[in-house]
N, C-alpha and C. Protein backbone atom coordinates (compact mmCIF):
# COMPACT_ATOMS: atom_id res chain seq x y z
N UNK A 1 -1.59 -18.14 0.77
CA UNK A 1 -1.06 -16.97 1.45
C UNK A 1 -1.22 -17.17 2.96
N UNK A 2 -0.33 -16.52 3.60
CA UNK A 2 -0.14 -16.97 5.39
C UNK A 2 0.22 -15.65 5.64
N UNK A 3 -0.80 -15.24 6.58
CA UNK A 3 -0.33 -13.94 7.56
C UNK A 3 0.38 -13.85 8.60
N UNK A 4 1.54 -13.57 8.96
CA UNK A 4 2.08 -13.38 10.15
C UNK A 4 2.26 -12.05 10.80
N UNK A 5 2.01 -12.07 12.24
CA UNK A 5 2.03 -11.22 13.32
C UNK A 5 3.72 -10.76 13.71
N UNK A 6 3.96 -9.66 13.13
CA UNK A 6 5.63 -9.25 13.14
C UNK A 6 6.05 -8.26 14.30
N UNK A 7 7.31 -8.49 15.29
CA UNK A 7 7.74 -7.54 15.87
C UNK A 7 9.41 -7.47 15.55
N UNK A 8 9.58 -6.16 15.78
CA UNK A 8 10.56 -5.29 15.37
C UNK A 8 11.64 -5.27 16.66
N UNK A 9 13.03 -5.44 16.29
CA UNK A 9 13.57 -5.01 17.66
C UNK A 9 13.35 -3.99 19.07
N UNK A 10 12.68 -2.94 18.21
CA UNK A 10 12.15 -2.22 18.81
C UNK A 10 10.70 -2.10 19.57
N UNK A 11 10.17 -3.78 19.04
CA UNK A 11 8.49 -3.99 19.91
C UNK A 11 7.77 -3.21 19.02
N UNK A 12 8.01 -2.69 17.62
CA UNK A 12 6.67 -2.66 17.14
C UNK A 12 6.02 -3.92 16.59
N UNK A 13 4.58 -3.57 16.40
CA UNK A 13 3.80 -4.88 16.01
C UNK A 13 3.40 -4.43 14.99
N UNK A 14 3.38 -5.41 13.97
CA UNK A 14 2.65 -5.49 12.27
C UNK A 14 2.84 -6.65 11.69
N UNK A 15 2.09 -6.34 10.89
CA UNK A 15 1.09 -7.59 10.41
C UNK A 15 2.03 -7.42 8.65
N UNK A 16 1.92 -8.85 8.37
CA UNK A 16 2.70 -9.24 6.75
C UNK A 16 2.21 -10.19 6.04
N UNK A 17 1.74 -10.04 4.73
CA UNK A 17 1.12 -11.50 3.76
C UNK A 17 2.04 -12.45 3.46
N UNK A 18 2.67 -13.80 3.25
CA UNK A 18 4.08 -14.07 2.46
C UNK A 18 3.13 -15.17 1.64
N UNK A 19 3.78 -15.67 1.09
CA UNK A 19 3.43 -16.93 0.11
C UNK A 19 3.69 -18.16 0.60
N UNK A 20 3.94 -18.53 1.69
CA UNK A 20 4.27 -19.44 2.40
C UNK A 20 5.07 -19.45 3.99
N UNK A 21 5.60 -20.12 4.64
CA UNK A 21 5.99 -20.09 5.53
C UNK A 21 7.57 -20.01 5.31
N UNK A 22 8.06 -21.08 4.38
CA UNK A 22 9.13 -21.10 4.13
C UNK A 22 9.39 -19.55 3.05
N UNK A 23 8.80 -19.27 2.59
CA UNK A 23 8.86 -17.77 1.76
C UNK A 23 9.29 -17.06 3.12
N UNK A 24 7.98 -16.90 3.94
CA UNK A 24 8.91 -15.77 5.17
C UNK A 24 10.57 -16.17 5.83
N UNK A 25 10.59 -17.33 5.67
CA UNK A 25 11.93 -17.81 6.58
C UNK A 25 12.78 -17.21 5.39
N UNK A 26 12.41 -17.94 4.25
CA UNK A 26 13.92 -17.26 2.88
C UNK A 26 14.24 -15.65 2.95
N UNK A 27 12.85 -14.94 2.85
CA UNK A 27 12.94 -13.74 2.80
C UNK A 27 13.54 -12.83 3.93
N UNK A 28 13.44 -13.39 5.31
CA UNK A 28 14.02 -12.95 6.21
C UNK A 28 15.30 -12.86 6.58
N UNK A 29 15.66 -14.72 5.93
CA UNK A 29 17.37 -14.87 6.25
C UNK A 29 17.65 -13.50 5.18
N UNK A 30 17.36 -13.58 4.30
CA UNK A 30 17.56 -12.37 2.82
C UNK A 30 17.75 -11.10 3.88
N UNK A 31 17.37 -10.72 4.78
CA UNK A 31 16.93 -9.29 5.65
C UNK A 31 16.18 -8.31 4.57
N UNK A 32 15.14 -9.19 3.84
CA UNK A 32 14.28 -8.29 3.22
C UNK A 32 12.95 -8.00 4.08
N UNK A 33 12.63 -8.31 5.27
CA UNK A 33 11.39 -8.24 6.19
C UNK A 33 12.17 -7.42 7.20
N UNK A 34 11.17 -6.09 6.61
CA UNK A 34 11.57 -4.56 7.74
C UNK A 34 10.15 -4.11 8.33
N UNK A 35 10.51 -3.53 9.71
CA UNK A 35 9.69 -2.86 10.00
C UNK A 35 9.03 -1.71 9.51
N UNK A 36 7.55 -1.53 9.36
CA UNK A 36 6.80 -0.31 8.30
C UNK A 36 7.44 1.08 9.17
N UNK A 37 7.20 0.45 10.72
CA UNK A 37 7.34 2.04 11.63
C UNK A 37 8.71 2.65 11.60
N UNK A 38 9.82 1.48 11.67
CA UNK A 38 11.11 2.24 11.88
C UNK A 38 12.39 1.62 11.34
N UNK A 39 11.95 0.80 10.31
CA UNK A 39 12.63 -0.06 9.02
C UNK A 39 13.70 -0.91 9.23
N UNK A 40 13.71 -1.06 10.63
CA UNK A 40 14.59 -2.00 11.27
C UNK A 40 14.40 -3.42 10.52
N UNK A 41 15.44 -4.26 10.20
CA UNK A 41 15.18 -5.95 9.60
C UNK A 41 14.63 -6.27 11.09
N UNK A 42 13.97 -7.75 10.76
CA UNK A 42 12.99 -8.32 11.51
C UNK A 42 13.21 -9.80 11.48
N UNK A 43 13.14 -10.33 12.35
CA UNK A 43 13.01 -12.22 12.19
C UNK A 43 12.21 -12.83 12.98
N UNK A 44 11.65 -11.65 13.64
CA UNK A 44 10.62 -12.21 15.18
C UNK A 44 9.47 -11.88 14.96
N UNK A 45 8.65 -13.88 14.82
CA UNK A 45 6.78 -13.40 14.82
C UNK A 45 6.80 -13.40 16.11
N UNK A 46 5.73 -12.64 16.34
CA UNK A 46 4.48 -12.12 17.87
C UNK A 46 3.78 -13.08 17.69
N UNK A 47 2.98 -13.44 19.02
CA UNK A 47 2.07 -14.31 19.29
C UNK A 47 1.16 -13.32 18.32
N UNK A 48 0.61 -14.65 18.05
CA UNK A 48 -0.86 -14.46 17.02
C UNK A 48 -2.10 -15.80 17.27
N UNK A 49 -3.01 -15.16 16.99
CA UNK A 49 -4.18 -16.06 16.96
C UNK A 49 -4.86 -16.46 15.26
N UNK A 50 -5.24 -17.77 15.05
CA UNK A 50 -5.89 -17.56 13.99
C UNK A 50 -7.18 -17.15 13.81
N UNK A 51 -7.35 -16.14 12.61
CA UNK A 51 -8.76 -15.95 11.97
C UNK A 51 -9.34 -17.03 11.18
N UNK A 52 -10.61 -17.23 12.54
CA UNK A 52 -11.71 -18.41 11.21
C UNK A 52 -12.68 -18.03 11.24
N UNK A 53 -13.10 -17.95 10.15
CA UNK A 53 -14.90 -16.45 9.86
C UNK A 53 -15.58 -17.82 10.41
N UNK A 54 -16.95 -16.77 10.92
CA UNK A 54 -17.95 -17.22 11.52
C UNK A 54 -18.55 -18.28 10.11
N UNK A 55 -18.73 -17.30 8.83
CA UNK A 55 -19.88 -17.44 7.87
C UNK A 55 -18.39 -17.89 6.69
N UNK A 56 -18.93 -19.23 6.25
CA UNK A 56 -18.39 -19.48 4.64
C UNK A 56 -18.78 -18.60 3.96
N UNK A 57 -19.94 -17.65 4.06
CA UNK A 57 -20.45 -17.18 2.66
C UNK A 57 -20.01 -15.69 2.73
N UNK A 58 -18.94 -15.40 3.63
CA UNK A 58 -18.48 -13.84 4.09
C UNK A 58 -19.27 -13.13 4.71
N UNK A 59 -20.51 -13.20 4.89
CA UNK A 59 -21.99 -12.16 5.81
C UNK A 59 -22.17 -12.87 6.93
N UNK A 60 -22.48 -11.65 7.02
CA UNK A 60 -22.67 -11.83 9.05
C UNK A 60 -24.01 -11.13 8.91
N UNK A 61 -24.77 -12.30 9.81
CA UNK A 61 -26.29 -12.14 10.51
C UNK A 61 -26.47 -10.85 11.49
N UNK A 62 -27.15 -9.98 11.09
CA UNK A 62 -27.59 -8.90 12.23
C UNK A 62 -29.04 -8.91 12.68
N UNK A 63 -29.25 -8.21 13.56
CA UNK A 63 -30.42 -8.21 13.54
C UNK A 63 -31.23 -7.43 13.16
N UNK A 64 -30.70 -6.35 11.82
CA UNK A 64 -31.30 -6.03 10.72
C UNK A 64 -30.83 -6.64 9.62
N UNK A 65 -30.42 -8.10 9.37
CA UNK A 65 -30.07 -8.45 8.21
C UNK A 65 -28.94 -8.66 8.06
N UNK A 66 -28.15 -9.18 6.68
CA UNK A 66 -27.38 -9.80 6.19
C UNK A 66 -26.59 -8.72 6.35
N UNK A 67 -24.93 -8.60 6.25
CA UNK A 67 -24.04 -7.59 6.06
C UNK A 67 -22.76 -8.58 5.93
N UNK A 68 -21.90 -7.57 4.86
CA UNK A 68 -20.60 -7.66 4.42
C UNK A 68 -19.90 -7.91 6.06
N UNK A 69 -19.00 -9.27 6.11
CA UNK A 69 -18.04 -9.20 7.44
C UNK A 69 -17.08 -8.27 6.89
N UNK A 70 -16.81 -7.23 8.01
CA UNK A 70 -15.67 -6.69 7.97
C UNK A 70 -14.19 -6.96 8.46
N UNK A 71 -13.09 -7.10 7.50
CA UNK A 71 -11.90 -7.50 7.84
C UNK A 71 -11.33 -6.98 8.82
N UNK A 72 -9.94 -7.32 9.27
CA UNK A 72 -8.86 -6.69 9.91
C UNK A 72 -8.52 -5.69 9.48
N UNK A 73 -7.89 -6.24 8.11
CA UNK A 73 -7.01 -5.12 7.15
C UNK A 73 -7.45 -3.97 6.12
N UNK A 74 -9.15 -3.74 6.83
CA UNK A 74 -9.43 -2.66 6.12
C UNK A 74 -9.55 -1.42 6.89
N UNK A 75 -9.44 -1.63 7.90
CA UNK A 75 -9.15 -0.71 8.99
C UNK A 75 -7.70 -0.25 9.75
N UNK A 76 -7.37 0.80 9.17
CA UNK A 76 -5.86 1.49 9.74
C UNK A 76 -5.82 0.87 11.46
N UNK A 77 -4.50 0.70 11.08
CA UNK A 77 -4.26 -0.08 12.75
C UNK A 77 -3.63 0.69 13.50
N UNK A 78 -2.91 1.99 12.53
CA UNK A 78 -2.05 2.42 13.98
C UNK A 78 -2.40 4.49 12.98
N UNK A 79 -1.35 5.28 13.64
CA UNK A 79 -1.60 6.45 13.19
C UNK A 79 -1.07 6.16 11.86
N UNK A 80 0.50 5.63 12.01
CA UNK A 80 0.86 6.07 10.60
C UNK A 80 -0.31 5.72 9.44
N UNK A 81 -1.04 4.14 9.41
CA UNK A 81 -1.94 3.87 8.74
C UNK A 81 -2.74 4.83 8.62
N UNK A 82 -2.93 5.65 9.47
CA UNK A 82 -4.41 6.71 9.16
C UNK A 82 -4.03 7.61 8.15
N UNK A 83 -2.95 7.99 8.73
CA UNK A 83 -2.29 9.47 8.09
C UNK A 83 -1.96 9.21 6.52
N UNK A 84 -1.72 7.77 6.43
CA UNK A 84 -1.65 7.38 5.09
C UNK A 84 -2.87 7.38 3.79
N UNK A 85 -3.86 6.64 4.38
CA UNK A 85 -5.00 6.52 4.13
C UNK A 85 -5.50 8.20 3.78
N UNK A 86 -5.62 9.03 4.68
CA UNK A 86 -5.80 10.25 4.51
C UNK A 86 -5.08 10.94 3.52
N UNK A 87 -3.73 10.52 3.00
CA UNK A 87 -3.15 11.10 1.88
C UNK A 87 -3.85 10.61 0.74
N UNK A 88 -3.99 9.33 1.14
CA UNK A 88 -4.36 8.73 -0.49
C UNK A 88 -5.75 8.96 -0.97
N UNK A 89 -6.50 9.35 0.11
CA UNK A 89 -8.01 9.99 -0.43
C UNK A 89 -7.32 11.41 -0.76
N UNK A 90 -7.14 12.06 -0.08
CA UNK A 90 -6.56 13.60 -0.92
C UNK A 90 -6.23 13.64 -1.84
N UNK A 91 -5.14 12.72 -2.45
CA UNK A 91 -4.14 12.75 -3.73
C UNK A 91 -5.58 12.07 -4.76
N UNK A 92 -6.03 11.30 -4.58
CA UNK A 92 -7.23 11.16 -5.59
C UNK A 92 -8.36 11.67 -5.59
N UNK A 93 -8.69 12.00 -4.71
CA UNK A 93 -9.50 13.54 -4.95
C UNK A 93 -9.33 15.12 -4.91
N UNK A 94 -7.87 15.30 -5.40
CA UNK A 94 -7.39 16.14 -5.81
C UNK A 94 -6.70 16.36 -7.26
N UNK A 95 -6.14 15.45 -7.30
CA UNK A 95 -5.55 14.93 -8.75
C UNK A 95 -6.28 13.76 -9.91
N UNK A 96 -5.67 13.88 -10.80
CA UNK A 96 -6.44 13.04 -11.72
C UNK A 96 -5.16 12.15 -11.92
N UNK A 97 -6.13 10.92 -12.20
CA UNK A 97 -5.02 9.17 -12.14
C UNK A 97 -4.88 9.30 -13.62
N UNK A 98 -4.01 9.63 -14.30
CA UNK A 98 -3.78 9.03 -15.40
C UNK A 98 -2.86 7.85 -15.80
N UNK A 99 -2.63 6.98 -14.84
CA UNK A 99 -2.05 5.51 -15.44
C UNK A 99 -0.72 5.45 -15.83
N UNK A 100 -0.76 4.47 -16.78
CA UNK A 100 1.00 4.44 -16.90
C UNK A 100 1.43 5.66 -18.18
N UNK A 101 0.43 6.61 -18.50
CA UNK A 101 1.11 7.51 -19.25
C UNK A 101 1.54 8.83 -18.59
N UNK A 102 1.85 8.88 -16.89
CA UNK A 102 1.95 9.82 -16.37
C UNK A 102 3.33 10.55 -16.82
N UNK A 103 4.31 9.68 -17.25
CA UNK A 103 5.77 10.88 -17.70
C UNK A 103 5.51 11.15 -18.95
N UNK A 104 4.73 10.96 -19.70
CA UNK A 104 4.16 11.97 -21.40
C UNK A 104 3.12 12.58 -20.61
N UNK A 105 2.25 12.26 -19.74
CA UNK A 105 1.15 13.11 -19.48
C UNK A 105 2.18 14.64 -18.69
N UNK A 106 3.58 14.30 -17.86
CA UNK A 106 3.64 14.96 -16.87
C UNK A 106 4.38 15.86 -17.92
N UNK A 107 5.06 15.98 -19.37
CA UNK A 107 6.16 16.37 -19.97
C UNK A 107 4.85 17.46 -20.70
N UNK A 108 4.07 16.73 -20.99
CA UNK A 108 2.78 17.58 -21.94
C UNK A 108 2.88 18.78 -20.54
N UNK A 109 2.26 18.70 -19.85
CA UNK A 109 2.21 20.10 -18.65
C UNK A 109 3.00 20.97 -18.34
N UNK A 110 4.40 19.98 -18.31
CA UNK A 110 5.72 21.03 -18.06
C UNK A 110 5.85 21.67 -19.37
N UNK A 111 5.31 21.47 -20.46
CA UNK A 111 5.56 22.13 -22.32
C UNK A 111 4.69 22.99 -22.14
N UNK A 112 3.49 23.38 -21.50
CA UNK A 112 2.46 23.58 -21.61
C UNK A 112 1.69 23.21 -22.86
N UNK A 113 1.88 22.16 -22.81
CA UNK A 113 1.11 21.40 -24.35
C UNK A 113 -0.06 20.97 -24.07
N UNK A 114 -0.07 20.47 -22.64
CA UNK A 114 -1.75 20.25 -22.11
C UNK A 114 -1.87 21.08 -20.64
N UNK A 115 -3.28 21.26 -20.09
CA UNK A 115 -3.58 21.83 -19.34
C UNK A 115 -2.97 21.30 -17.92
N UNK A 116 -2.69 22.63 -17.18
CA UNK A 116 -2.12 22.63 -15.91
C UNK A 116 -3.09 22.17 -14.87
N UNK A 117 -2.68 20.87 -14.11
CA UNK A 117 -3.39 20.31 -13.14
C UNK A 117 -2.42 19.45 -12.36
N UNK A 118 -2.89 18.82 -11.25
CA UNK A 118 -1.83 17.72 -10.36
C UNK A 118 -2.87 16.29 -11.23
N UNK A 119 -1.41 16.12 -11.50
CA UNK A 119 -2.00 14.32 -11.79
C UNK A 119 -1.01 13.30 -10.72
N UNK A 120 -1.45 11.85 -11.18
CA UNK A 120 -0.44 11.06 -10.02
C UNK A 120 -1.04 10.22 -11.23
N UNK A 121 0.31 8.73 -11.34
CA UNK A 121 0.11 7.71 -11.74
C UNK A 121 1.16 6.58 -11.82
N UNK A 122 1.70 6.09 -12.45
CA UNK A 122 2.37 5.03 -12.27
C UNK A 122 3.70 5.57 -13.95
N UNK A 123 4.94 5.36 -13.92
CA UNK A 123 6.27 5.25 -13.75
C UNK A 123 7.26 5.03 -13.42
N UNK A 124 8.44 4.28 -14.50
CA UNK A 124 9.30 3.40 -14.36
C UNK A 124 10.14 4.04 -13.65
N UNK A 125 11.18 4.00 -12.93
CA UNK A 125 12.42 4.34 -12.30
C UNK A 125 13.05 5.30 -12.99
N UNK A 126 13.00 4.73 -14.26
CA UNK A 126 13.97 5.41 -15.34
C UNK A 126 13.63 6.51 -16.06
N UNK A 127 12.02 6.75 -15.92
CA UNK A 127 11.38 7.71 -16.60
C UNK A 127 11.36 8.81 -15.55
N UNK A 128 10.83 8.26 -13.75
CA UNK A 128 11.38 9.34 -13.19
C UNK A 128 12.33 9.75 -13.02
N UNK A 129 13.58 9.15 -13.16
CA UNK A 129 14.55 9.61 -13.13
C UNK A 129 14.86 10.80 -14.07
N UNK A 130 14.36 10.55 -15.47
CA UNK A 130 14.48 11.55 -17.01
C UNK A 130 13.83 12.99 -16.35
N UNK A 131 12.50 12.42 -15.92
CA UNK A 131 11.76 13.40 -15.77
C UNK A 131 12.23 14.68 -14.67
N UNK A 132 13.00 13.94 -13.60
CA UNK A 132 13.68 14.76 -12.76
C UNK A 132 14.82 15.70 -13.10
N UNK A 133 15.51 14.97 -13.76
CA UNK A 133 16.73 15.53 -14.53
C UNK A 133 16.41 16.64 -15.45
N UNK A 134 15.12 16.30 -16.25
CA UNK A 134 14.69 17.02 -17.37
C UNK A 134 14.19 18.76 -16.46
N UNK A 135 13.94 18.58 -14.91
CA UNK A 135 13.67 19.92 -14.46
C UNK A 135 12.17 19.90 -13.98
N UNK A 136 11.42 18.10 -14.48
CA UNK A 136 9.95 18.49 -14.10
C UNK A 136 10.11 18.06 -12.40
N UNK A 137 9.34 18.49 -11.48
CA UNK A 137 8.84 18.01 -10.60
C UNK A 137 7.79 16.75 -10.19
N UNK A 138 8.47 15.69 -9.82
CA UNK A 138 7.94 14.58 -9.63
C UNK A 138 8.35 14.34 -8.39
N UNK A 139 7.59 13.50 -7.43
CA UNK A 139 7.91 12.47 -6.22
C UNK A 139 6.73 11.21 -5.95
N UNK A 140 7.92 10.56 -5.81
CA UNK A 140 6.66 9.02 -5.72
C UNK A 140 5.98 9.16 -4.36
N UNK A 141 4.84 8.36 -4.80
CA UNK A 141 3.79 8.52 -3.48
C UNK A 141 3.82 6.68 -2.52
N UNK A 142 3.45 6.76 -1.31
CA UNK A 142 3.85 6.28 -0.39
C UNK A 142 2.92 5.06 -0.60
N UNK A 143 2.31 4.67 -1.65
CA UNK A 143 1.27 4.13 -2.13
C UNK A 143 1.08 3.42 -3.26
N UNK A 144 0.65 2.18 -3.88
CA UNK A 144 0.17 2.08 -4.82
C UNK A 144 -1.43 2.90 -4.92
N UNK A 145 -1.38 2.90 -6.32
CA UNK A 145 -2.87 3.34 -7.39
C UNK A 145 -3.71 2.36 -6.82
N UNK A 146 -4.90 2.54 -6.50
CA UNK A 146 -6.09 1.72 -7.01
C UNK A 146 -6.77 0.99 -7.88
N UNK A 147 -5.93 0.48 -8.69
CA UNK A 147 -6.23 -0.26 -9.79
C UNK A 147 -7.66 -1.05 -9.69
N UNK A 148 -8.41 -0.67 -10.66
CA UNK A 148 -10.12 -1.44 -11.02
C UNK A 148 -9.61 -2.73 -11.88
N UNK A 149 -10.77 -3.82 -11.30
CA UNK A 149 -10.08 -5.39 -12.01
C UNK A 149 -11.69 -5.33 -12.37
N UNK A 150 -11.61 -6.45 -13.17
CA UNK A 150 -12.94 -7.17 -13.45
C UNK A 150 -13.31 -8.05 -12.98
């Protein structure tokens, strides 16, 4: 994976993962590389510097001890990032994740077959689509789920 430093016709700056170098060139001629801020297509990297960690072993020496290095990309870089971040703690600590059974979970609520609450989870195109049609209220969120790995 290769990170590149992206600007937008418009001079915004952001940052993109690709799978290669030649992946960003294919994907770009494609005009599938848009800007997050104002969705303009894109073909222009920004000067960038490379990241080389201090520590192979990811910790950084303090002078109280060992600690987790902290990344770039775990820290919101601009507002929209914040404002995002701030939804997605709300929406999960407001709602309950029920997974990929959210259009039977969401059809049980609109029946009143199960109890009334906000859930959020993951659904096909086609199911929101049913589900919309069908009269329930759904909208996708600006976000993937948090998925737990092992």
């Amino acid at each position: 994976m290769i990170r590149f430093s992206l600007k937008c016709p418009e001079s915004h700056v952001f940052e993109s993962w690709f799978k290669s170098s030649d992946a960003f060139d294919s994907l770009c001629a494609a005009g599938l590389v848009s800007c997050p801020h104002c969705g303009q297509v894109t073909r222009e990297k920004a000067l960038m510097t490379p990241r080389v960690p201090k520590k192979s072993n990811a910790e950084a020496e303090t002078e109280t001890g060992p600690q987790l290095a902290t990344h770039a990309l775990a820290a919101p870089a601009s507002e929209a990032e914040k404002a995002l971040r701030a939804l997605r703690e709300q929406v999960q600590k407001s709602s309950e994740y029920v997974g990929d059974s959210f259009a039977r979970e969401a059809r049980a609520i609109h029946d009143g077959e199960a109890p009334e609450r906000s859930i959020y989870g993951e659904a096909s195109v086609q199911d929101a689509r049913a589900l919309s049609e069908e009269g329930i209220p759904v909208a996708p969120l600006p976000f993937l789920p948090t998925r737990k790995t092992n």
